[in-house]
C-alpha atoms as a PDB file:
ATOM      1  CA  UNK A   1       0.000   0.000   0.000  1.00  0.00           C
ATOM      2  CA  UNK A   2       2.951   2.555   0.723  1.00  0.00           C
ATOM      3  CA  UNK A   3       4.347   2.009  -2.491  1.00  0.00           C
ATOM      4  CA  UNK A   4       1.594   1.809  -4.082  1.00  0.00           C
ATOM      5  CA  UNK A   5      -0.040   5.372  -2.642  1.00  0.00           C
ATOM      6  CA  UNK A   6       3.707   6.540  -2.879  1.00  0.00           C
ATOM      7  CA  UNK A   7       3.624   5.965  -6.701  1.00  0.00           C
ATOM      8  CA  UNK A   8       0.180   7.605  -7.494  1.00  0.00           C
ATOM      9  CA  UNK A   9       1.163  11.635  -6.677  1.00  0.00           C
ATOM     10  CA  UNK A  10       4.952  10.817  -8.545  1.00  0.00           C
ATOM     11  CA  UNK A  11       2.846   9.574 -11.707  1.00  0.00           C
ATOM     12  CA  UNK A  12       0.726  12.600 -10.950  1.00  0.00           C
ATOM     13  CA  UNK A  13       3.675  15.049 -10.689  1.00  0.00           C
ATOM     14  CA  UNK A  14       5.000  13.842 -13.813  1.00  0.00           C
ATOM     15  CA  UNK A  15       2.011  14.082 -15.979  1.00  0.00           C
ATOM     16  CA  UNK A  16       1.817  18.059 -15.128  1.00  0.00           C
ATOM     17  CA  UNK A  17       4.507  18.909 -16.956  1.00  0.00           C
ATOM     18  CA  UNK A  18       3.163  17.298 -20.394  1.00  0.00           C
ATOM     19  CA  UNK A  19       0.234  18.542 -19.726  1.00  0.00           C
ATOM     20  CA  UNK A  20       1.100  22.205 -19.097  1.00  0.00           C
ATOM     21  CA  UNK A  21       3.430  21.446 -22.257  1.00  0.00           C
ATOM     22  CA  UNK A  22       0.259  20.747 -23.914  1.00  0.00           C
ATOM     23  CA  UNK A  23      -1.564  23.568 -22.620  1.00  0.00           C
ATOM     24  CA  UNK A  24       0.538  26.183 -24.569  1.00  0.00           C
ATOM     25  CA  UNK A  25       1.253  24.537 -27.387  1.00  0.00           C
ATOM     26  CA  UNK A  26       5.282  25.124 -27.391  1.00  0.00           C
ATOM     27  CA  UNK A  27       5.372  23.753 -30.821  1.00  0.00           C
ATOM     28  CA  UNK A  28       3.333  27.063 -32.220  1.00  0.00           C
ATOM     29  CA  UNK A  29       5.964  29.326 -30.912  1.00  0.00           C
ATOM     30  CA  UNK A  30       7.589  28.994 -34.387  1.00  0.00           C
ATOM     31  CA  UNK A  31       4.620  31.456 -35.259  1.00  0.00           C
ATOM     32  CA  UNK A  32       5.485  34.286 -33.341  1.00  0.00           C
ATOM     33  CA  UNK A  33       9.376  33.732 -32.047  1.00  0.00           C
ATOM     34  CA  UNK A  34      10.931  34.181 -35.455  1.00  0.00           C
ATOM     35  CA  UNK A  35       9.138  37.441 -36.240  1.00  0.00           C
ATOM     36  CA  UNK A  36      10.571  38.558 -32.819  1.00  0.00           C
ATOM     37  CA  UNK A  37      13.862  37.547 -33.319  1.00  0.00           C
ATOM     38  CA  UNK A  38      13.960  39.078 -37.021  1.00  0.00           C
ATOM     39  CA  UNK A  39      12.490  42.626 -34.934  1.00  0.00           C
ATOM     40  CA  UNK A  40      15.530  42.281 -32.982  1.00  0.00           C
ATOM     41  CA  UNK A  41      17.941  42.323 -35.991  1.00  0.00           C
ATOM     42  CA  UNK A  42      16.098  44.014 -38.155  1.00  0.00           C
ATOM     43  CA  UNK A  43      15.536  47.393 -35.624  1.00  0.00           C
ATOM     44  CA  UNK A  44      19.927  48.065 -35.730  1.00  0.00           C
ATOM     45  CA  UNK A  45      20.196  45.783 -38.798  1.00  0.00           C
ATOM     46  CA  UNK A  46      23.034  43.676 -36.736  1.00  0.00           C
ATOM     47  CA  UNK A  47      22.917  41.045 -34.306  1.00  0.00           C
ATOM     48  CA  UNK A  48      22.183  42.765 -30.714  1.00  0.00           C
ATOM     49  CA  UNK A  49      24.025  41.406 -27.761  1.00  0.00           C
ATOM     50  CA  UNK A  50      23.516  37.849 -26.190  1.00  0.00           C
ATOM     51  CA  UNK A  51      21.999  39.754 -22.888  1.00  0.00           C
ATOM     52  CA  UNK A  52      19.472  41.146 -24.854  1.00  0.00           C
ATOM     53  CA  UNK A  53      18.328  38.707 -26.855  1.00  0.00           C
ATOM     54  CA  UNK A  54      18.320  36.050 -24.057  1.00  0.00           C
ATOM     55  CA  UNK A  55      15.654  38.394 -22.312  1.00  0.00           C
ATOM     56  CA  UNK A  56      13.689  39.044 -25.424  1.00  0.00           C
ATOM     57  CA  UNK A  57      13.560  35.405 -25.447  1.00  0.00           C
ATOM     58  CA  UNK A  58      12.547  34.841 -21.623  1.00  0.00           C
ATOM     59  CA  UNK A  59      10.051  37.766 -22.624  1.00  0.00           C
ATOM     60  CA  UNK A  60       8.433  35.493 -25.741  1.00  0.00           C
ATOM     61  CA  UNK A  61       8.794  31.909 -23.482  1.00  0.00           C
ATOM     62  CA  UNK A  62       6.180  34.271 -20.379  1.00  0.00           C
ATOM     63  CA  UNK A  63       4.304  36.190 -22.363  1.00  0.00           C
ATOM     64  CA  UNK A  64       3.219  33.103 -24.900  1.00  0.00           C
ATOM     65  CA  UNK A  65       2.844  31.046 -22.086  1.00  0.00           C
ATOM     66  CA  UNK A  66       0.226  33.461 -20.193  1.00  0.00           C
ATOM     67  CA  UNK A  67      -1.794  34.256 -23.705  1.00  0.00           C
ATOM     68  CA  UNK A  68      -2.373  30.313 -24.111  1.00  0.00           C
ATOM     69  CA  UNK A  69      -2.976  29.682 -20.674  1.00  0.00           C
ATOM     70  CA  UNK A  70      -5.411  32.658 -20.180  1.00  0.00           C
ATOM     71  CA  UNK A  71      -7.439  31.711 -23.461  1.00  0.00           C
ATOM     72  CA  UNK A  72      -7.744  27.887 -22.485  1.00  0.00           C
ATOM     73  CA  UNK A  73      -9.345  29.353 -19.324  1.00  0.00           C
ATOM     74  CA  UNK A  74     -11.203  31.838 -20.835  1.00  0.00           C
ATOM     75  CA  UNK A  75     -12.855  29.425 -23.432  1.00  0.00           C
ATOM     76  CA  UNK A  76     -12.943  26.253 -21.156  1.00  0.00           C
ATOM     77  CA  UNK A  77     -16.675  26.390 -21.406  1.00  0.00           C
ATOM     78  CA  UNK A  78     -16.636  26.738 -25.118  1.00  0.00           C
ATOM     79  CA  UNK A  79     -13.712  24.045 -25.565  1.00  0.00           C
ATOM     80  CA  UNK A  80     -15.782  21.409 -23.424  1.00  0.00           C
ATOM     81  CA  UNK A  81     -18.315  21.656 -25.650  1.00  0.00           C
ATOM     82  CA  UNK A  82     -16.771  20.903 -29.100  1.00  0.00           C
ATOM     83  CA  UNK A  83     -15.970  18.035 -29.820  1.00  0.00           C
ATOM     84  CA  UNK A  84     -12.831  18.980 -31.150  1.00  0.00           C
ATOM     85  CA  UNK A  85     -11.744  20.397 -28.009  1.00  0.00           C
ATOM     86  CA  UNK A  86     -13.048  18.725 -25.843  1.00  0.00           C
ATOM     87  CA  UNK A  87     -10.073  16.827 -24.978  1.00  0.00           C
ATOM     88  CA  UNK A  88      -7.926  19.770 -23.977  1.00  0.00           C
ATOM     89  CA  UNK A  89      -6.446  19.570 -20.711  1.00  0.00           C
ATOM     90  CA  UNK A  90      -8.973  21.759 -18.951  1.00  0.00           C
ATOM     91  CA  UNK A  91     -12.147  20.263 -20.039  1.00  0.00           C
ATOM     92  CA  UNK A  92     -10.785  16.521 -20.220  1.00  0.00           C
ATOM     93  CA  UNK A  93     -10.032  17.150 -16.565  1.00  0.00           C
ATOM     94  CA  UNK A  94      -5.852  17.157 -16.945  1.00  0.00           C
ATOM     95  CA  UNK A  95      -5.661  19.996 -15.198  1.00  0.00           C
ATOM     96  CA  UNK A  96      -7.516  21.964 -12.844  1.00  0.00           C
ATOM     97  CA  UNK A  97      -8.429  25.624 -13.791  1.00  0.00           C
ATOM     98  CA  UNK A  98      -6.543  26.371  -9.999  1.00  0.00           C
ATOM     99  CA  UNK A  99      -2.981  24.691 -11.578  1.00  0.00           C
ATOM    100  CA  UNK A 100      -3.919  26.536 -14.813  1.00  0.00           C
ATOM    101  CA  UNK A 101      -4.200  30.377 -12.687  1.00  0.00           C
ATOM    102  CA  UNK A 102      -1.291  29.216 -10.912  1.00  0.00           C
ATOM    103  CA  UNK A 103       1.122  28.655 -14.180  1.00  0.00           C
ATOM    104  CA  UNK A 104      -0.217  32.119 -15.203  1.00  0.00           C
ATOM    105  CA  UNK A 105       1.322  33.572 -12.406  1.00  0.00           C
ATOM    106  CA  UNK A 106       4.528  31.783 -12.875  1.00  0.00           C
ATOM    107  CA  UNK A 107       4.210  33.098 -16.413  1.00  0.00           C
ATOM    108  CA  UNK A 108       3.572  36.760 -16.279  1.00  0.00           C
ATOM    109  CA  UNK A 109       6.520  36.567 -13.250  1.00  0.00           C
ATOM    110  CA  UNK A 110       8.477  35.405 -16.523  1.00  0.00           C
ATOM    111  CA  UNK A 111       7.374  38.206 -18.870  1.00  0.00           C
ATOM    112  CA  UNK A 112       8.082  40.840 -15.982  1.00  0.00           C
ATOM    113  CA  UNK A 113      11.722  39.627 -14.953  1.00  0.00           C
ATOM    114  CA  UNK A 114      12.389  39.533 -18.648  1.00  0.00           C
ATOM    115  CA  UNK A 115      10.744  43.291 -19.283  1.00  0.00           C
ATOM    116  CA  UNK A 116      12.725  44.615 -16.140  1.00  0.00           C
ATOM    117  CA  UNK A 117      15.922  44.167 -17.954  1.00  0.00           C
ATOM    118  CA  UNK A 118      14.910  45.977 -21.035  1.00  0.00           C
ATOM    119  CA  UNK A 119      14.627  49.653 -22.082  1.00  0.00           C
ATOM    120  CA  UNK A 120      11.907  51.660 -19.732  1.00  0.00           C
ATOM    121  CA  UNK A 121       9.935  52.028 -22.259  1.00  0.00           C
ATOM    122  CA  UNK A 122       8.758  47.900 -22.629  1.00  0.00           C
ATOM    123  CA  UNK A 123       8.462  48.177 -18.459  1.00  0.00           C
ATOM    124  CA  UNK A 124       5.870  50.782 -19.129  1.00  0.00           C
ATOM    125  CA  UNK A 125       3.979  49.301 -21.994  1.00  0.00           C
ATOM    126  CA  UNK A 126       4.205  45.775 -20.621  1.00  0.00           C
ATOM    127  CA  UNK A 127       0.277  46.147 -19.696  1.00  0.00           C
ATOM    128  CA  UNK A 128      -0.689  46.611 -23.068  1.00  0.00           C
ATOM    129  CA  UNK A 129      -0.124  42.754 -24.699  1.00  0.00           C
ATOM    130  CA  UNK A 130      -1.770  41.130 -21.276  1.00  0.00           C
ATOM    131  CA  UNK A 131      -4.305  43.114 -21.834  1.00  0.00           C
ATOM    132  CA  UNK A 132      -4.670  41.616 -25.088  1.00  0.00           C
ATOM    133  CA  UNK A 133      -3.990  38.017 -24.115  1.00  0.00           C
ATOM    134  CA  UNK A 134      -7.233  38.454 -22.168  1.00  0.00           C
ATOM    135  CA  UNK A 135      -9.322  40.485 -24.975  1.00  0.00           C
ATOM    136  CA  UNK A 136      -8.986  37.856 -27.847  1.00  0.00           C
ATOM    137  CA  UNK A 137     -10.585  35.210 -26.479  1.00  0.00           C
ATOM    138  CA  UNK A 138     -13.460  37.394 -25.199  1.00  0.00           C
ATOM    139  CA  UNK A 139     -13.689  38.787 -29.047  1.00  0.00           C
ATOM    140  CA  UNK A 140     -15.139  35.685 -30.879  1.00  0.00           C
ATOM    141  CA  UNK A 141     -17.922  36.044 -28.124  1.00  0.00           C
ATOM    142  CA  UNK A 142     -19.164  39.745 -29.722  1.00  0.00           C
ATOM    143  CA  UNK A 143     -17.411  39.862 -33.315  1.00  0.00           C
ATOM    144  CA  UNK A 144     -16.909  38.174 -36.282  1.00  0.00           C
ATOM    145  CA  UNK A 145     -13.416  40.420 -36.499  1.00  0.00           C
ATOM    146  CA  UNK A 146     -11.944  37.759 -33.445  1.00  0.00           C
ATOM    147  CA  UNK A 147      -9.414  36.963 -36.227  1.00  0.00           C
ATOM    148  CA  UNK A 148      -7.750  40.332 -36.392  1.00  0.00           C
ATOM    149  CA  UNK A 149      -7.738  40.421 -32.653  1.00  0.00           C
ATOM    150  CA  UNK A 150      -5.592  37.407 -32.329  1.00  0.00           C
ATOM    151  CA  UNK A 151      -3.622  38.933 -35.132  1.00  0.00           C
ATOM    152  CA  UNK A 152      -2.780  42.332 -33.234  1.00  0.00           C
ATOM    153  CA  UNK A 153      -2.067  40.372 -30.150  1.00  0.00           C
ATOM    154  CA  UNK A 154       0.707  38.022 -31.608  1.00  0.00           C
ATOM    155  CA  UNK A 155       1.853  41.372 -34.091  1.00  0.00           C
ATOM    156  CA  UNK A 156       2.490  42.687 -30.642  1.00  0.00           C
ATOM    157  CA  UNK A 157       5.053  40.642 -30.302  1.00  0.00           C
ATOM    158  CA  UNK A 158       8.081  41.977 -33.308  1.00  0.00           C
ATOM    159  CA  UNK A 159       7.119  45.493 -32.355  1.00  0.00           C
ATOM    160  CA  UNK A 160       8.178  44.541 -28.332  1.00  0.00           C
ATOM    161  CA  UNK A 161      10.912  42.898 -29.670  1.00  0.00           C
ATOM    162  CA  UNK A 162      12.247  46.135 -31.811  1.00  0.00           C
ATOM    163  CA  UNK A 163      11.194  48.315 -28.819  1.00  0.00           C
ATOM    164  CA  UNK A 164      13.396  45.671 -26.772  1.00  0.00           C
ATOM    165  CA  UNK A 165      16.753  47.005 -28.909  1.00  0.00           C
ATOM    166  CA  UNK A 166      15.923  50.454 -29.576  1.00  0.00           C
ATOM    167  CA  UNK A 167      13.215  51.789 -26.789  1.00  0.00           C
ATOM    168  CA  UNK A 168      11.222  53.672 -29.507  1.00  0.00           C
ATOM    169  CA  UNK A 169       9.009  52.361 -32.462  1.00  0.00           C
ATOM    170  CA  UNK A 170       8.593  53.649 -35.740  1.00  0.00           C
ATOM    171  CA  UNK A 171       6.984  52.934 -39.563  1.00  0.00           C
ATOM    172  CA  UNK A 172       9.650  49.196 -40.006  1.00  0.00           C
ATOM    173  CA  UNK A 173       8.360  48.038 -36.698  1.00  0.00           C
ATOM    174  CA  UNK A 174       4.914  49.055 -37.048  1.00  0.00           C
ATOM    175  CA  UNK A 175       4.489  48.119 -40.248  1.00  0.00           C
ATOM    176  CA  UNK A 176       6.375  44.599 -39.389  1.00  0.00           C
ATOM    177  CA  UNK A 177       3.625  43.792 -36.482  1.00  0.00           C
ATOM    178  CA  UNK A 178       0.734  44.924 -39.018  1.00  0.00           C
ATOM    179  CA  UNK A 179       2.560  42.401 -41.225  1.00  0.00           C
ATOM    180  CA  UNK A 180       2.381  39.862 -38.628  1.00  0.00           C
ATOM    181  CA  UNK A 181      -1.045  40.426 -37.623  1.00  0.00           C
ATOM    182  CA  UNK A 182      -2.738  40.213 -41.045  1.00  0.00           C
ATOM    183  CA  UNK A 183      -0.822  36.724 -42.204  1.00  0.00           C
ATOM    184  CA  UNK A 184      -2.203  35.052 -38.348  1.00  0.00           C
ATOM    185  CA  UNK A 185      -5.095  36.575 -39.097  1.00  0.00           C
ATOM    186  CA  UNK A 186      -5.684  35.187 -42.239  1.00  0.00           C
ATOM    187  CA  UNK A 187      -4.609  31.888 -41.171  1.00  0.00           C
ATOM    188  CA  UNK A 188      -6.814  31.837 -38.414  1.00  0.00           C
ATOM    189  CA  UNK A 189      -9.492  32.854 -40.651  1.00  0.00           C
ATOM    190  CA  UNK A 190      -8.654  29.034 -42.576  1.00  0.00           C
ATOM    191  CA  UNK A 191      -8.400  27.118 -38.913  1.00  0.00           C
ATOM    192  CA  UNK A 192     -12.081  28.621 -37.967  1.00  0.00           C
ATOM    193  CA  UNK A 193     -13.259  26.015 -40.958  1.00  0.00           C
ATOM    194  CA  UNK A 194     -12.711  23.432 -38.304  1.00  0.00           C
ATOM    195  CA  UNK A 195     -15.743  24.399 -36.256  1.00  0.00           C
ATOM    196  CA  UNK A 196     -18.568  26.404 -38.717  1.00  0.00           C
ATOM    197  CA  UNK A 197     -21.253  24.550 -37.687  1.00  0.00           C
ATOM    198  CA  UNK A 198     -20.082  24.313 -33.848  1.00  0.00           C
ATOM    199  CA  UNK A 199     -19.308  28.136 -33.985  1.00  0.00           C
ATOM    200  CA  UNK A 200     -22.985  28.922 -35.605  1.00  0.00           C
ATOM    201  CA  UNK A 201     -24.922  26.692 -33.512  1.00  0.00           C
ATOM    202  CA  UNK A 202     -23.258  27.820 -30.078  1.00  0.00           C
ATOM    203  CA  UNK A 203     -23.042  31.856 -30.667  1.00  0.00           C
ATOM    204  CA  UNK A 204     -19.475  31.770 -31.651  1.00  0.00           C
ATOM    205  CA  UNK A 205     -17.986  34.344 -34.071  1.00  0.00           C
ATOM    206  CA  UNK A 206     -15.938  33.907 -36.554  1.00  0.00           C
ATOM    207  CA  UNK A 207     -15.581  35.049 -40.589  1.00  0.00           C
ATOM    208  CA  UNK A 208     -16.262  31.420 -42.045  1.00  0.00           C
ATOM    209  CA  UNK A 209     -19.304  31.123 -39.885  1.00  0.00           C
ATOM    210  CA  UNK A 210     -20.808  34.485 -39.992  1.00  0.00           C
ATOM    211  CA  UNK A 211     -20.192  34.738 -44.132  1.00  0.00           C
ATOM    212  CA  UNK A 212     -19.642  31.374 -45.409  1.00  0.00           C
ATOM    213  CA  UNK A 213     -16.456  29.530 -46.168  1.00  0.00           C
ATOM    214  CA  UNK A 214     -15.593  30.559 -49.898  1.00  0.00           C
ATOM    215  CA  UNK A 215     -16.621  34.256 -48.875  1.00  0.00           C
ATOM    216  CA  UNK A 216     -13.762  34.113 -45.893  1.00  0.00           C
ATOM    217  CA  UNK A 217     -10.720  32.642 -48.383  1.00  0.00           C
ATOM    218  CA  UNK A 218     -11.194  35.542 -49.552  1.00  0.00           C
ATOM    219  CA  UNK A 219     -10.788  37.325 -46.561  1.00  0.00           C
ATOM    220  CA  UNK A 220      -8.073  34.935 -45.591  1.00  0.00           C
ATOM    221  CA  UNK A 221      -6.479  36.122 -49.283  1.00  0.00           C
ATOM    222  CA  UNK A 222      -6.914  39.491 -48.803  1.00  0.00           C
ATOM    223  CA  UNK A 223      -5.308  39.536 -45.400  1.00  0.00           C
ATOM    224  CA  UNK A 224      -2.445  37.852 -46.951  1.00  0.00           C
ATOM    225  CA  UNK A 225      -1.364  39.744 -49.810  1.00  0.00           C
ATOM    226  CA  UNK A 226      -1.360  42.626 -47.493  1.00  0.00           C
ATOM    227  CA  UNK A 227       0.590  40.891 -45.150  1.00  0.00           C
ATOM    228  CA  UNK A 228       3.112  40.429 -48.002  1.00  0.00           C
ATOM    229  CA  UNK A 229       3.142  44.252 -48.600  1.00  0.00           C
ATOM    230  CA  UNK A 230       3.227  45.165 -45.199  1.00  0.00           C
ATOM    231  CA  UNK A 231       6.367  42.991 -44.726  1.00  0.00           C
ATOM    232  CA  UNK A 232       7.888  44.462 -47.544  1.00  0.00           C
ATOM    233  CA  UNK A 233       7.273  48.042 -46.409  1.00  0.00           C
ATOM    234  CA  UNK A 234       8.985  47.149 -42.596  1.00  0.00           C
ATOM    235  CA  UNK A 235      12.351  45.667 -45.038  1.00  0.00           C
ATOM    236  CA  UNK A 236      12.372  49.406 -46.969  1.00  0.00           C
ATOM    237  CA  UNK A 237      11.669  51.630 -43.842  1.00  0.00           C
ATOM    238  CA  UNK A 238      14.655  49.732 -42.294  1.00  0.00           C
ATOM    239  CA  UNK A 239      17.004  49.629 -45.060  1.00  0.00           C
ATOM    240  CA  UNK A 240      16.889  46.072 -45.571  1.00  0.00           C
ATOM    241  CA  UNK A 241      18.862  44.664 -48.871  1.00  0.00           C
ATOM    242  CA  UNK A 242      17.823  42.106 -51.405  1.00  0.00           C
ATOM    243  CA  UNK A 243      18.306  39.127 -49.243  1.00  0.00           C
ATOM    244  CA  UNK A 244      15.545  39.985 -46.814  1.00  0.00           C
ATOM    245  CA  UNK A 245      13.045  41.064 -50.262  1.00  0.00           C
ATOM    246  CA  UNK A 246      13.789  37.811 -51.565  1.00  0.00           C
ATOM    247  CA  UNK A 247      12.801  36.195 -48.278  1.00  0.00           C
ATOM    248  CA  UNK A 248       9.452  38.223 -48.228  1.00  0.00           C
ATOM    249  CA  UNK A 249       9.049  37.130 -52.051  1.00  0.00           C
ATOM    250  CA  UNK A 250       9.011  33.155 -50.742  1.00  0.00           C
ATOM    251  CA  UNK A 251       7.362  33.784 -48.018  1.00  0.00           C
ATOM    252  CA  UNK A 252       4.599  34.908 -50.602  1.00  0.00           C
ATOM    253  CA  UNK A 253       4.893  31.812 -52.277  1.00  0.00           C
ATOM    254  CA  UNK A 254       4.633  30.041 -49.190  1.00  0.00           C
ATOM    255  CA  UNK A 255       0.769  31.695 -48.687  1.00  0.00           C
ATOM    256  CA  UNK A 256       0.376  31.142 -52.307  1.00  0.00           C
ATOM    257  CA  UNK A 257       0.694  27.894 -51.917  1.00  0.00           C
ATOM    258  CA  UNK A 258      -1.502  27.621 -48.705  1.00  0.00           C
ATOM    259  CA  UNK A 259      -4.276  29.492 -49.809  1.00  0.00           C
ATOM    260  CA  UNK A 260      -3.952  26.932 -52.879  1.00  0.00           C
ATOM    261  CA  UNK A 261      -4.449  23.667 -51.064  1.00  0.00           C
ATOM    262  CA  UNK A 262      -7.675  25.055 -49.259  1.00  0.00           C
ATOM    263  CA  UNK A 263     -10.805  24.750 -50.480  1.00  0.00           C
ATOM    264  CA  UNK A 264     -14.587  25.303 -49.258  1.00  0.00           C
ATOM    265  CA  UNK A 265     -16.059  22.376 -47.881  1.00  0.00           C
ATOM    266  CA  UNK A 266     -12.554  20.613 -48.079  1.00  0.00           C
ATOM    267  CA  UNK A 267     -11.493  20.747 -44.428  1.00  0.00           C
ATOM    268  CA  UNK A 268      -8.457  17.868 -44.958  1.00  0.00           C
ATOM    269  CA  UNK A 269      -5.757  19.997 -45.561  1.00  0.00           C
ATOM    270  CA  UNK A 270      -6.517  22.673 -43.006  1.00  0.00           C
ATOM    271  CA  UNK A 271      -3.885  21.194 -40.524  1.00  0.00           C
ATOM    272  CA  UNK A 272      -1.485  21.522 -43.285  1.00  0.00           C
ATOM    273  CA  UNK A 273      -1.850  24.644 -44.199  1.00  0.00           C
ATOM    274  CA  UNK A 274      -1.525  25.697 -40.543  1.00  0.00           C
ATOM    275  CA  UNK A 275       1.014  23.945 -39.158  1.00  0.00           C
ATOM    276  CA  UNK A 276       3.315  22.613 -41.918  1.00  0.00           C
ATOM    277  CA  UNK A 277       3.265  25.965 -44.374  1.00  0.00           C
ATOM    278  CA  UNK A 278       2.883  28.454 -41.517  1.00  0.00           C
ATOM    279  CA  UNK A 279       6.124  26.979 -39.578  1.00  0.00           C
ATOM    280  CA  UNK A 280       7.783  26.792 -43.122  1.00  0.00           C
ATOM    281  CA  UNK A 281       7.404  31.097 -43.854  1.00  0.00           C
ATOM    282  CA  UNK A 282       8.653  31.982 -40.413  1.00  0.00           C
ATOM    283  CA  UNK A 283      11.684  29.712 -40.426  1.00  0.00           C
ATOM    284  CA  UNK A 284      12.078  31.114 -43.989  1.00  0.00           C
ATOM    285  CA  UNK A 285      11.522  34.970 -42.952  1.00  0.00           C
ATOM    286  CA  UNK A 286      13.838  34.538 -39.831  1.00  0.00           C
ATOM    287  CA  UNK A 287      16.710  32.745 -42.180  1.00  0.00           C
ATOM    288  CA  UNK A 288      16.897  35.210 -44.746  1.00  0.00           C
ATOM    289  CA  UNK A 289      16.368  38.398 -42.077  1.00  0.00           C
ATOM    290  CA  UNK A 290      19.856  36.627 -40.203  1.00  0.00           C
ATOM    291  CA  UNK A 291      20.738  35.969 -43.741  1.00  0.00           C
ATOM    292  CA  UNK A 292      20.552  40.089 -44.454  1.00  0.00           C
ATOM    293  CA  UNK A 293      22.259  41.634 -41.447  1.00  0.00           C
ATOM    294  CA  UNK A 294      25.244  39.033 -41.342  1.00  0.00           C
ATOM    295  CA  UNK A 295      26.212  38.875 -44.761  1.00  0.00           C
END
């Protein structure tokens, strides 16, 4: 019996870490992190030291963290009743909503640590993404426009990181994060496919369900040749060369291709799109941005 009740809170104690790895979704980092990185090279157009970049980076790790973990409290009512997410760790009963508040904490100490070594100017404004991390997932409860919500909250992200090397913003940064925001936008835009019918039958907003799904590729294609131009506005405000263009122009490919392999009614290749060609442009964008101020 002592083993055997010794053995049940290890077991426990070891499935909290997968489970908080699960939670936020480390793997999507590759979304946000490279645009912050390329912010951070792009805003002196050279490699900034290995102090500030490691707190950028401890910035990125608390601040992601606390956006996933507020939004899978946010919508654990929501998740636990789709049957796609209804397996997440809240709902499935992985982890309590208490562990879940807790891990926030530990989160946003992250984000502030990180901040508190940076120019004054992200201590001040440090308010201003949590504040956002807790508006998106209130937005698809009120507004089909949820999608460029998310957007703005994760294009926060490249202008913190320029702010992080320079302590003011400008057009290149500005027009980087509104580069940012409308390519996750429009991706998210393709990801809401998953759940039309949920999101219509349960009050949820989104662009596919409020308009129909061949109605929002468009949207979703709209948002992403801007997103092209916008990125290519934030290389010629900063004085980028032809390497980072020519990263921009596959990067345009790379949503060519992914608006491409969508189609209405023709939810198979949605993970695809999302995962596999979404990973693919930021790699490629953060390459070719290194690729620019090293060479």
């Amino acid at each position: 019996m002592t083993t055997s009740s010794g053995a049940a809170p290890q077991a426990a104690g070891l499935g909290l870490v997968p489970a908080l790895l699960g939670l936020v979704r480390f793997s999507h980092t590759i979304f946000a992190l490279p645009f912050a990185l390329s912010a951070a090279l792009l805003a002196d157009m050279e490699i900034p030291s290995a102090a500030t970049l490691g707190w950028i980076l401890l910035a990125m790790v608390g601040a992601r963290s606390l956006a996933m973990a507020l939004n899978r409290i946010i919508d654990a009512d929501i998740d636990a009743r789709n049957p796609r997410t209804a397996s997440r760790e809240i709902p499935s009963g992985r982890l309590k909503v208490g562990q879940v508040v807790a891990f926030c904490a530990v989160s946003l100490a992250l984000l502030l640590v990180a901040v508190s070594q940076l120019p004054e100017e992200t201590w001040v404004l440090w308010p201003v993404p949590v504040a956002a991390f807790v508006l998106y997932p209130l937005a698809k409860r009120v507004s089909w426009l949820c999608h460029l919500a998310l957007g703005l909250t994760i294009g926060i992200a490249p202008m913190g990181a320029w702010l992080a090397v320079t302590g003011d913003l400008g057009p290149a940064p500005i027009m980087l994060g509104l580069g940012v925001a409308a390519w996750i936008a429009g991706f998210d835009v393709i990801y809401a496919l998953l759940d039309v019918e949920f999101d219509r039958a349960n009050g949820v907003h989104s662009i596919p369900a409020r308009f129909g799904e061949r109605r929002a590729l468009w949207f979703t294609r709209a948002l992403h040749v801007a997103a092209v131009a916008l990125l290519a506005g934030a290389g010629s405000a900063a004085g980028a060369g032809a390497l980072y263009f020519a990263g921009v122009a596959i990067c345009a490919v790379v949503l060519l291709v992914e608006n491409a392999i969508v189609r209405p009614g023709d939810t198979r290749r949605v993970q695809a799109a999302f995962a596999q060609s979404n990973g693919l442009l930021a790699v490629v964008f953060l390459v070719f941005t290194v690729a620019e101020v090293t060479l």
